[in-house]
C-alpha atoms as a PDB file:
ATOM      1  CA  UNK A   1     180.101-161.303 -28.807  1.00  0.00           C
ATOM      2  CA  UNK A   2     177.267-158.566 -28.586  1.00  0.00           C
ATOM      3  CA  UNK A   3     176.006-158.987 -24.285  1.00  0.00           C
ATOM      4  CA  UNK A   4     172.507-158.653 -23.392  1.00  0.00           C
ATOM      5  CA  UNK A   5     171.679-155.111 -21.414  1.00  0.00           C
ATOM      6  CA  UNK A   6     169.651-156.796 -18.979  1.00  0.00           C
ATOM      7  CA  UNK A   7     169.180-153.496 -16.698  1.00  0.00           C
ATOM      8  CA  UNK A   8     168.040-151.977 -19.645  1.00  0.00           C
ATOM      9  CA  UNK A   9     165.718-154.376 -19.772  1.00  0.00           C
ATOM     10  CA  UNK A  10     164.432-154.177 -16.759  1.00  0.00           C
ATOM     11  CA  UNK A  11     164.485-150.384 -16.620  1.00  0.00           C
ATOM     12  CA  UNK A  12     162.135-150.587 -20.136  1.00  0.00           C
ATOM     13  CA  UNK A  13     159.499-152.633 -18.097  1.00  0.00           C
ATOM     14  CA  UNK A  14     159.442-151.071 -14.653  1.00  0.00           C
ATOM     15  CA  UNK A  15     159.025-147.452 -17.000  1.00  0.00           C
ATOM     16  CA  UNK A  16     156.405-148.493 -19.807  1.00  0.00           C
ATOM     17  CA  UNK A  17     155.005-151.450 -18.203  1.00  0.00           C
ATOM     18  CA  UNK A  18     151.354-151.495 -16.671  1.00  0.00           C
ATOM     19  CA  UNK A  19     150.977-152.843 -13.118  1.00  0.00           C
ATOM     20  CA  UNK A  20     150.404-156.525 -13.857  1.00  0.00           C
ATOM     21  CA  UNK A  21     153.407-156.425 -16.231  1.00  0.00           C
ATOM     22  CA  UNK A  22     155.609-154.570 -13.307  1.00  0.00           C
ATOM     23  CA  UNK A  23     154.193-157.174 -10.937  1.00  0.00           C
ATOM     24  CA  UNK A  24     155.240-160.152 -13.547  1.00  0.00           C
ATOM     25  CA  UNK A  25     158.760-158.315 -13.103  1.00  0.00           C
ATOM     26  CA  UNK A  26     158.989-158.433  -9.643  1.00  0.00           C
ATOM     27  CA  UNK A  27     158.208-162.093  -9.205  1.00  0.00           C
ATOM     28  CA  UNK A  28     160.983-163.158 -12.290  1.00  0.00           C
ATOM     29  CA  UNK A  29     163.558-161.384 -10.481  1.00  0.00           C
ATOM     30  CA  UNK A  30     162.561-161.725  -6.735  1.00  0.00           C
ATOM     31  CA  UNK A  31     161.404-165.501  -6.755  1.00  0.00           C
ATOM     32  CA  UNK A  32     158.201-164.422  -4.777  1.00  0.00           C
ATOM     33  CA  UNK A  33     154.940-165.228  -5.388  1.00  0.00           C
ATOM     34  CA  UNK A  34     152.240-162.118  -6.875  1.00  0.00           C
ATOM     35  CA  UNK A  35     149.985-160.582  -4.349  1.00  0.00           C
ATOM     36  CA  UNK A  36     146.489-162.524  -4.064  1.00  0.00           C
ATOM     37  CA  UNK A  37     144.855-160.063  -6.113  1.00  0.00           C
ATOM     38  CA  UNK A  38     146.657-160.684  -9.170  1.00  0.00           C
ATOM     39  CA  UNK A  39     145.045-164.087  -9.303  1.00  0.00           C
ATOM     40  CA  UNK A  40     141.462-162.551  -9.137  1.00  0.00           C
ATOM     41  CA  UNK A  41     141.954-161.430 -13.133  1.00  0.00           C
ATOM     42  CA  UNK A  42     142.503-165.348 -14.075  1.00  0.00           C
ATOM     43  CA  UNK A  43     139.774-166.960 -11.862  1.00  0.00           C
ATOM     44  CA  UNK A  44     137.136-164.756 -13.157  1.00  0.00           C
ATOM     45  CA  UNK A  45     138.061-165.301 -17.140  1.00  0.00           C
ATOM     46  CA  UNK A  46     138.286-168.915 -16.254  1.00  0.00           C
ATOM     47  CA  UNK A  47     135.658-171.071 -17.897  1.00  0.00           C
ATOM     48  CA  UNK A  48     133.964-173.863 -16.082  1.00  0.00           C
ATOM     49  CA  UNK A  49     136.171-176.120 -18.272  1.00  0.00           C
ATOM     50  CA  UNK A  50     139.062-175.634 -16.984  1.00  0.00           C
ATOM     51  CA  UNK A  51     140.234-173.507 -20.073  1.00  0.00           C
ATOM     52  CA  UNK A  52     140.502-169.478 -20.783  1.00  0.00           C
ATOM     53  CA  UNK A  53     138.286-167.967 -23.650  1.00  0.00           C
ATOM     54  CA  UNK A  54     139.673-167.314 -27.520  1.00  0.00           C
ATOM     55  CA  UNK A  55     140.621-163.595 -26.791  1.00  0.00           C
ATOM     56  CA  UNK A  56     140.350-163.420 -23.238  1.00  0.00           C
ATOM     57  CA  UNK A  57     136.736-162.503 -23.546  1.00  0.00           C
ATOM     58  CA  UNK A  58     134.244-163.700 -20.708  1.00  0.00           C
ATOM     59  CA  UNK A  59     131.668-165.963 -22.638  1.00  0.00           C
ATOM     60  CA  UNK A  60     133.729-167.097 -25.282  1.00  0.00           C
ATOM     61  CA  UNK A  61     134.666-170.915 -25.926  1.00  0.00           C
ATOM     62  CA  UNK A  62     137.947-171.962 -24.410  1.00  0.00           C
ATOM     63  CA  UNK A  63     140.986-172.428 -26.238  1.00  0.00           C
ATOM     64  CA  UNK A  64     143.926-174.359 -25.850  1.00  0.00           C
ATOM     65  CA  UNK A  65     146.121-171.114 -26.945  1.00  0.00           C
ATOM     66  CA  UNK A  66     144.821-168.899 -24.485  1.00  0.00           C
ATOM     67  CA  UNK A  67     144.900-171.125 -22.148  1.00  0.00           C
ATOM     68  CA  UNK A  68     148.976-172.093 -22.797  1.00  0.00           C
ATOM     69  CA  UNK A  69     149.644-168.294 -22.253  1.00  0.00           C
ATOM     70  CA  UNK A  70     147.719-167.927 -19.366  1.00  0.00           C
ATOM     71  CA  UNK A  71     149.764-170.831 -17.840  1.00  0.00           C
ATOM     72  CA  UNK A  72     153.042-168.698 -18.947  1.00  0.00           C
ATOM     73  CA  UNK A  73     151.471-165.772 -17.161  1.00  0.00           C
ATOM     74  CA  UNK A  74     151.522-167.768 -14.419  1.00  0.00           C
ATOM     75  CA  UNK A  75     154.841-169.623 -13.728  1.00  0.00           C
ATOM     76  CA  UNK A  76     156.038-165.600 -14.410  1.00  0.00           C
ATOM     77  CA  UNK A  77     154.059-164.659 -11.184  1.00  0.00           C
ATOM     78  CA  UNK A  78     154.805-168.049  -9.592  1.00  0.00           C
ATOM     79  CA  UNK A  79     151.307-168.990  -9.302  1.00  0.00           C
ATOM     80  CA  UNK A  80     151.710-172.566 -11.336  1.00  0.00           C
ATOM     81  CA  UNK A  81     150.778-174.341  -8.451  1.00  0.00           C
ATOM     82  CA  UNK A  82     147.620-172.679  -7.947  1.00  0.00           C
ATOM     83  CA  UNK A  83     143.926-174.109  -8.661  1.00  0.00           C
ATOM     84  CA  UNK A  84     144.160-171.531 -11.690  1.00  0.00           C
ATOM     85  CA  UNK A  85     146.216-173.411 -13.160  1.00  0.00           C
ATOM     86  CA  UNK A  86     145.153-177.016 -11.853  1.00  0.00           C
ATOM     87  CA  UNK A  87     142.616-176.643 -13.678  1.00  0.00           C
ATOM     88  CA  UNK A  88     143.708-175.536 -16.935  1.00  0.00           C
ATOM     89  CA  UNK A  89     146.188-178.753 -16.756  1.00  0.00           C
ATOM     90  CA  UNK A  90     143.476-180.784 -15.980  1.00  0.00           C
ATOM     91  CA  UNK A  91     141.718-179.097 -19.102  1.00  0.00           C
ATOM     92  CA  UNK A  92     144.636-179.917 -21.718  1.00  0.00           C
ATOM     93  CA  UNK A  93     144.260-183.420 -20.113  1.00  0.00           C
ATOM     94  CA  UNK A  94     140.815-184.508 -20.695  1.00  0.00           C
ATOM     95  CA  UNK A  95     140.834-182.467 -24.619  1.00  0.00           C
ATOM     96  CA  UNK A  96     143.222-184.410 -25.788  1.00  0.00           C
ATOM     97  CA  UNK A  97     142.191-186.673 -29.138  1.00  0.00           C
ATOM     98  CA  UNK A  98     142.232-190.324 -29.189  1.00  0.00           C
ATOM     99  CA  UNK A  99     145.181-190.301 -31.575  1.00  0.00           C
ATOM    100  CA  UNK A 100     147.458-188.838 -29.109  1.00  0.00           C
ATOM    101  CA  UNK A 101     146.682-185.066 -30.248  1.00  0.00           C
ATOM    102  CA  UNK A 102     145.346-181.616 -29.485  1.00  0.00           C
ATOM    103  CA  UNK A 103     143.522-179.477 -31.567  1.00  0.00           C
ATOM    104  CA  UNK A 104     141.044-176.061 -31.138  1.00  0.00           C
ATOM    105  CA  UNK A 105     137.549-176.685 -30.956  1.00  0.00           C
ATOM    106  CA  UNK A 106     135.439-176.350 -33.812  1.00  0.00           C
ATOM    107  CA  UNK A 107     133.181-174.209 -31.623  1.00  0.00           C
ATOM    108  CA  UNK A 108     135.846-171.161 -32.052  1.00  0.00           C
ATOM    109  CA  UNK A 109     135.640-171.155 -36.254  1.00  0.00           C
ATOM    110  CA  UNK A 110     132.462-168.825 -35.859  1.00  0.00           C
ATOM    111  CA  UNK A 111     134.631-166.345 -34.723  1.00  0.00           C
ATOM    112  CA  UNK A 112     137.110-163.918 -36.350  1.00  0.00           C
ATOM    113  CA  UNK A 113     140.207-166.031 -35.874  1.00  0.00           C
ATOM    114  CA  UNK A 114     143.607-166.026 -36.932  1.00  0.00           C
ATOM    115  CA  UNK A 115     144.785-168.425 -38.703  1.00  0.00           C
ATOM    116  CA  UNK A 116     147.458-170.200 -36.821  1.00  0.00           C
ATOM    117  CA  UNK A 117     144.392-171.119 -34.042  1.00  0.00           C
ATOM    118  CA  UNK A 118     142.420-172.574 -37.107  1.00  0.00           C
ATOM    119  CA  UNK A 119     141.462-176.088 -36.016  1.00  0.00           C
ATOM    120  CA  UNK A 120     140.493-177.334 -39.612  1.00  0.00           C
ATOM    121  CA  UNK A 121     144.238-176.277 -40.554  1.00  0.00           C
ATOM    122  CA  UNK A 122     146.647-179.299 -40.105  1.00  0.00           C
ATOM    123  CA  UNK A 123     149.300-177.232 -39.111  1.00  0.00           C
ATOM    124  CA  UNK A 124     147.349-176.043 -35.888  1.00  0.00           C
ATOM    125  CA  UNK A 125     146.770-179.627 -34.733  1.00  0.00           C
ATOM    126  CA  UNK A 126     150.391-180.282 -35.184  1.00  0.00           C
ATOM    127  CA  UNK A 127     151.333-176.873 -33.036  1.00  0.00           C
ATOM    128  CA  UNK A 128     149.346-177.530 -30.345  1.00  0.00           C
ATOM    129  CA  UNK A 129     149.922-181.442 -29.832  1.00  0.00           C
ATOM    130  CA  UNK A 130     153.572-180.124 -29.717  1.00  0.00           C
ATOM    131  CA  UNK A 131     152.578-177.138 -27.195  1.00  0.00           C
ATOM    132  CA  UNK A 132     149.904-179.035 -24.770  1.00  0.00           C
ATOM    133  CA  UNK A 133     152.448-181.987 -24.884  1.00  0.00           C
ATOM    134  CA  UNK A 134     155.171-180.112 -23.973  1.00  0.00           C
ATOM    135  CA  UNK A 135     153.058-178.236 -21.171  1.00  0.00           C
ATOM    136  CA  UNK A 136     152.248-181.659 -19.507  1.00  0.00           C
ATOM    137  CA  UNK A 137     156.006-182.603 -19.746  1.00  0.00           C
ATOM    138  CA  UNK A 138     156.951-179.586 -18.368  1.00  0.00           C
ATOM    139  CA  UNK A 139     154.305-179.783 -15.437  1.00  0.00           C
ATOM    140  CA  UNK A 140     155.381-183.321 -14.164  1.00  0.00           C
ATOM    141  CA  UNK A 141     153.491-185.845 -17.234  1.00  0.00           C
ATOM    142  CA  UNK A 142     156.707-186.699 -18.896  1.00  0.00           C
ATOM    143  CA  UNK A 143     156.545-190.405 -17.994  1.00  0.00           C
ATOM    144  CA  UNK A 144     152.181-190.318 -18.497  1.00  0.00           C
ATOM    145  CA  UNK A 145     151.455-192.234 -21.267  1.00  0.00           C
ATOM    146  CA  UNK A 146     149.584-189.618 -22.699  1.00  0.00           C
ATOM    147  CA  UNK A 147     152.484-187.352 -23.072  1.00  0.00           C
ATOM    148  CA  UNK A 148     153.764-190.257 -25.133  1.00  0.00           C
ATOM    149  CA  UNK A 149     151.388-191.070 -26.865  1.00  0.00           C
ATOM    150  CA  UNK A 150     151.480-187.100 -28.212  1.00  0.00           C
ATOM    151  CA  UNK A 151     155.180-188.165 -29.401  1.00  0.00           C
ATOM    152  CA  UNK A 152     153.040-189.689 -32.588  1.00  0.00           C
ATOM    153  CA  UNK A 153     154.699-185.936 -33.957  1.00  0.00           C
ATOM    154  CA  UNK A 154     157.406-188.316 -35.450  1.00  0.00           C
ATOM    155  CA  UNK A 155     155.204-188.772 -38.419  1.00  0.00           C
ATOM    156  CA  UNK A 156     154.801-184.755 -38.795  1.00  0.00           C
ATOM    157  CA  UNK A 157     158.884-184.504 -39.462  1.00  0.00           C
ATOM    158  CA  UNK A 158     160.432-183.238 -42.693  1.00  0.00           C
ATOM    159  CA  UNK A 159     163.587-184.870 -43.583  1.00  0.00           C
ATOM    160  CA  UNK A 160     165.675-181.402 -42.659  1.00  0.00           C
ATOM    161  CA  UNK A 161     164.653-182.059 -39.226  1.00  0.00           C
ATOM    162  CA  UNK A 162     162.067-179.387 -38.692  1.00  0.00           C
ATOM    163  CA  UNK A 163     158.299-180.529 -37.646  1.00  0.00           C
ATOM    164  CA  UNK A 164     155.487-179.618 -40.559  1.00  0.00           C
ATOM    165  CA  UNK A 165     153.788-176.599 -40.190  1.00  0.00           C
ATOM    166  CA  UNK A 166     154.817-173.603 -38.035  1.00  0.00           C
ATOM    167  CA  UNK A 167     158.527-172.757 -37.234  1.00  0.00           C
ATOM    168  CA  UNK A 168     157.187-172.439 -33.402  1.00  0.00           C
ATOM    169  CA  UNK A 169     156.659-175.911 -33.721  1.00  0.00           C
ATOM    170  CA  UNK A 170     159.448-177.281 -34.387  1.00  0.00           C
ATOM    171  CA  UNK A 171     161.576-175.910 -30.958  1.00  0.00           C
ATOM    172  CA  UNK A 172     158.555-176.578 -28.883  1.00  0.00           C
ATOM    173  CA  UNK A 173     158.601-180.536 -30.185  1.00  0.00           C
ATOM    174  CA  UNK A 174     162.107-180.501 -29.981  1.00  0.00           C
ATOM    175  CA  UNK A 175     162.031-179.407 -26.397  1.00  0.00           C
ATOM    176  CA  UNK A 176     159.188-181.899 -25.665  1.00  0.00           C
ATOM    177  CA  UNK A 177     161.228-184.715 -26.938  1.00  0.00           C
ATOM    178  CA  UNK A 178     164.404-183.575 -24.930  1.00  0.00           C
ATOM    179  CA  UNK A 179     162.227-183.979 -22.129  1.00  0.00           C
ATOM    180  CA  UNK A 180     160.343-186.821 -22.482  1.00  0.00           C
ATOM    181  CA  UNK A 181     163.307-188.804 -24.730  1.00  0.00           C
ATOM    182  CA  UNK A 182     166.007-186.764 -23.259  1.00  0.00           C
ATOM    183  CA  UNK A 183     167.936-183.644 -24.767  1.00  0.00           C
ATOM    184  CA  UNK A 184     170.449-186.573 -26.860  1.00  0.00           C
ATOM    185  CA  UNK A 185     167.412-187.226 -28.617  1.00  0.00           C
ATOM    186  CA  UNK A 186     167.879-187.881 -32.800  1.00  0.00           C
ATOM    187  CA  UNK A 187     164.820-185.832 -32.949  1.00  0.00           C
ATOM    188  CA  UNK A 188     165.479-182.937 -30.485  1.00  0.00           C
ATOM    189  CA  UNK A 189     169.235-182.448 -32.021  1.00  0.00           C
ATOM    190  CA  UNK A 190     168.090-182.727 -35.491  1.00  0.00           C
ATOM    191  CA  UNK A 191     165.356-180.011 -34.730  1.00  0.00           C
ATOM    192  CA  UNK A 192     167.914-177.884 -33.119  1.00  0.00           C
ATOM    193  CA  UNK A 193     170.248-177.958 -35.736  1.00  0.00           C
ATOM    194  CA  UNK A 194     167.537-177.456 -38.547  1.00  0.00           C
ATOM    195  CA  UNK A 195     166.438-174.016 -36.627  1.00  0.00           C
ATOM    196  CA  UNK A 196     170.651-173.024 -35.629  1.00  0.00           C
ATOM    197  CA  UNK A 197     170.754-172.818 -39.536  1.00  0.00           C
ATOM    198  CA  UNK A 198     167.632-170.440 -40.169  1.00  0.00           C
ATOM    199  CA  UNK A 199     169.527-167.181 -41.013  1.00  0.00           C
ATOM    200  CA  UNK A 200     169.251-164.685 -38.139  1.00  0.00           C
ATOM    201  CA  UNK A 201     167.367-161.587 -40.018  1.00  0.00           C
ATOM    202  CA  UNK A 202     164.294-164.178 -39.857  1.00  0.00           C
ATOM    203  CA  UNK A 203     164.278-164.613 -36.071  1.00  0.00           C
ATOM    204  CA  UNK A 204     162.442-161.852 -33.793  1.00  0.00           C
ATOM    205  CA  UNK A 205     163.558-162.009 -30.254  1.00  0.00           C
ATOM    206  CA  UNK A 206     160.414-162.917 -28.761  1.00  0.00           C
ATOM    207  CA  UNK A 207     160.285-166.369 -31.045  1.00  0.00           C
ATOM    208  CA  UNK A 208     164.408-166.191 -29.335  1.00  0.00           C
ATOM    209  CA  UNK A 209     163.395-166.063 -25.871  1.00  0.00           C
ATOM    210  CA  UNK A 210     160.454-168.665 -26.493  1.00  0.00           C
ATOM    211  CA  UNK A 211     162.477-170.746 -27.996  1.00  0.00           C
ATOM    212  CA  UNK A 212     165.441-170.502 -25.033  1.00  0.00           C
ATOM    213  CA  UNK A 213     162.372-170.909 -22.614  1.00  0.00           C
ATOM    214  CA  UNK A 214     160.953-174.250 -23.565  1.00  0.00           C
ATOM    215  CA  UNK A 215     164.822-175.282 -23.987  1.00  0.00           C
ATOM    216  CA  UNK A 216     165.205-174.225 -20.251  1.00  0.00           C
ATOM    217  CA  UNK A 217     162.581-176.453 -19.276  1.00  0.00           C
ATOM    218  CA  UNK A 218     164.260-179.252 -20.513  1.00  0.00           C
ATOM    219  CA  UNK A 219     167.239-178.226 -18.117  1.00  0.00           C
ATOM    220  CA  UNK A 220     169.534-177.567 -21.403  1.00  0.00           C
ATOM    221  CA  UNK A 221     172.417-175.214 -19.712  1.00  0.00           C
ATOM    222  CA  UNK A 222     174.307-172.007 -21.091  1.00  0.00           C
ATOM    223  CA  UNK A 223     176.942-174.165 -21.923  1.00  0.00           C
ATOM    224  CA  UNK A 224     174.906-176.000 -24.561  1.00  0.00           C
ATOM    225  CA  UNK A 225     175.941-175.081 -28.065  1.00  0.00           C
ATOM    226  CA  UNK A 226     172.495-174.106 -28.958  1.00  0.00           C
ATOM    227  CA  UNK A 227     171.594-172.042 -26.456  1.00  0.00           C
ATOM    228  CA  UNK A 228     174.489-170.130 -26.872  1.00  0.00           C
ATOM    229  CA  UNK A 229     173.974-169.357 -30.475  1.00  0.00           C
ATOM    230  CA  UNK A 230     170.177-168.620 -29.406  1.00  0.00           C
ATOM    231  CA  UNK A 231     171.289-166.118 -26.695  1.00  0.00           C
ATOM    232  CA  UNK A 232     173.803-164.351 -28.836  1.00  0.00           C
ATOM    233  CA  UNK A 233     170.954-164.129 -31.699  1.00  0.00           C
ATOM    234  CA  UNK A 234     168.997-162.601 -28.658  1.00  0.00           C
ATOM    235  CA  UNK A 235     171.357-159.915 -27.283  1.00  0.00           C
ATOM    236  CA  UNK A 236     171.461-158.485 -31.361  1.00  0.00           C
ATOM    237  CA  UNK A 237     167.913-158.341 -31.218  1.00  0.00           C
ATOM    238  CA  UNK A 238     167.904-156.264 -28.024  1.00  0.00           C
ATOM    239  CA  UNK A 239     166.570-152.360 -29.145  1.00  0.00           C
ATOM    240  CA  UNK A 240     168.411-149.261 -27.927  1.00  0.00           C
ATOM    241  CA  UNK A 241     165.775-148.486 -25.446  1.00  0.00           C
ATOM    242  CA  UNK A 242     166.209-152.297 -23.592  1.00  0.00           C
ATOM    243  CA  UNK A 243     163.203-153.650 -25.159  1.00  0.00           C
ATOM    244  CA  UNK A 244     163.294-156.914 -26.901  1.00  0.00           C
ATOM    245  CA  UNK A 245     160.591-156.693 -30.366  1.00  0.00           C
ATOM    246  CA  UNK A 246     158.142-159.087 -30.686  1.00  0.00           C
ATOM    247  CA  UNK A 247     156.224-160.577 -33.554  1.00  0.00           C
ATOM    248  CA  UNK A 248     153.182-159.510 -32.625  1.00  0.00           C
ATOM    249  CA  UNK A 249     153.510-155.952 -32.595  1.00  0.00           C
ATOM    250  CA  UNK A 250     155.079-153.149 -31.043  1.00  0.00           C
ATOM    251  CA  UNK A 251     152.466-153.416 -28.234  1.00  0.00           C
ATOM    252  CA  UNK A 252     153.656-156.308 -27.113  1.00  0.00           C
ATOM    253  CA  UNK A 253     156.940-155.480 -26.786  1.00  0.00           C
ATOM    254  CA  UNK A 254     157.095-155.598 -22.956  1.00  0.00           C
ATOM    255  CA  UNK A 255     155.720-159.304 -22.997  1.00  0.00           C
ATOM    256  CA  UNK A 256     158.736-160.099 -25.020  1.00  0.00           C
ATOM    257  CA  UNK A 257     161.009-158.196 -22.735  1.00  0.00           C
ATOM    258  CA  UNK A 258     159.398-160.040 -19.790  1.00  0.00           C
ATOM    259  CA  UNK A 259     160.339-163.023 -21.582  1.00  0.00           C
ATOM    260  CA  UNK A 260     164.045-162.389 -22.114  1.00  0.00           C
ATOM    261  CA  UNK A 261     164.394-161.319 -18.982  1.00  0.00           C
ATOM    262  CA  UNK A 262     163.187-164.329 -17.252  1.00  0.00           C
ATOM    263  CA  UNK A 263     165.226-166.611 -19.814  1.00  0.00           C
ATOM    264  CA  UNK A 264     168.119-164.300 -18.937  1.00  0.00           C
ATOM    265  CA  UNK A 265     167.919-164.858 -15.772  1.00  0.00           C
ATOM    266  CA  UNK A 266     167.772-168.448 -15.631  1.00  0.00           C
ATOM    267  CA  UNK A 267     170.797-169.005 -18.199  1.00  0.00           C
ATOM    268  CA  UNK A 268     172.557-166.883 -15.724  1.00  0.00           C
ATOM    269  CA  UNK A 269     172.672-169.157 -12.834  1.00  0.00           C
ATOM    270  CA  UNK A 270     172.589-172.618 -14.979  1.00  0.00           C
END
């Protein structure tokens, strides 16, 4: 089996990094909190919903995607338990739908926006009940009735096992379900087996180490079947240089080394 050249890694970051990304290194492998000021950034983009603006641009409506990376920003500089990011819980909270879901506001289609943020697209509402679900769960809602009630993804389910829409999707649900069902769920280990079966030359490792990330949530172990397959797709992936690609670009590269780092880490001492 190909290993993972976590020092590599790390070296790639602490090199080409900027100082927020160096600082989000630290805190993965230290365990300390970031310095105050690294919290200043987030509490002035905040809006006075609770959420962070489409594109991280002061005066623009707040969107539950921004706002679900922000919170990822976070629990990398151990700040999750901050008012930051109070708030932006208490913001998924009170925009859920009565149906159980999430969805964008219309208030962003003005804009120039991609389309996987596209509220009028089904597959977005889908995504995001999956994502802000699984972001509750994660943060301590897993028995809330609201959390629950977002389980209504059942009806979103192809008969292979993956959710509609968006391969992201379908290992956030199944992580939600492991942790709100439990990880023998008939949903979460039909999900898992769907995406185990997606050849690996259509993975990128930074859809990898998301994937391993919400599993790690759900306290799934390096022992588990799939997270070994996931981690050995991962170490492949890894570039000469220690970086890990992402599918975003090659300037966000570090944020998916961040990523497998952390995820590295973690499957290390489970």
């Amino acid at each position: 089996m190909i290993s993972t050249d976590l020092k590599k890694a790390i070296d790639f970051v602490q090199k080409k990094g900027n100082e927020k990304e160096v600082e989000r290194l630290k805190c993965i492998l230290e365990g300390k909190k970031a310095e105050p000021r690294f919290i200043a950034e987030f509490c002035q983009l905040q809006n006075s919903d609770g959420g962070f603006p489409l594109d991280m641009e002061k005066g623009k409506p707040s969107t539950l995607t921004e706002s679900g990376f922000v919170l990822r920003q976070l629990e990398d500089l151990n700040l999750l338990q901050t008012d930051v990011a109070k708030k932006t819980i208490k913001f998924f909270i009170e925009k859920q739908n009565k149906d159980g879901s999430w969805n964008e506001s219309e208030d962003i289609v003005a804009y120039d926006i991609p389309p996987w943020i596209n509220p009028r697209d089904i597959r977005v509402k889908v995504l995001l009940t999956a994502y802000v679900g699984f972001w509750l769960a994660k943060y301590g809602y897993s028995k809330d009735g609201r959390v629950r009630k977002a389980c209504f993804l059942t009806n979103y389910r192809n008969e292979n096992g993956a959710f509609k829409g968006f391969r992201h999707t379908t290992w956030i649900g199944a992580s939600l379900f492991a942790i709100v069902h439990g990880k023998e769920s008939k949903i979460t280990k039909e999900a898992l087996e769907y995406l185990t079966k997606i050849p690996k030359d259509q993975w990128t490792p930074s859809q990898i180490g998301w994937l391993l990330w919400c599993l790690s949530a759900a306290n799934f172990t390096k022992n588990n079947k799939f997270v070994k397959h996931f981690l050995r797709l991962l170490a492949e992936g890894q570039n000469s240089d220690g970086s890990f690609p992402s599918e975003d670009g090659a300037e966000f590269h570090i944020n998916a080394t961040l990523e497998a780092i952390k995820i590295l880490k973690h499957f290390s001492s489970t």
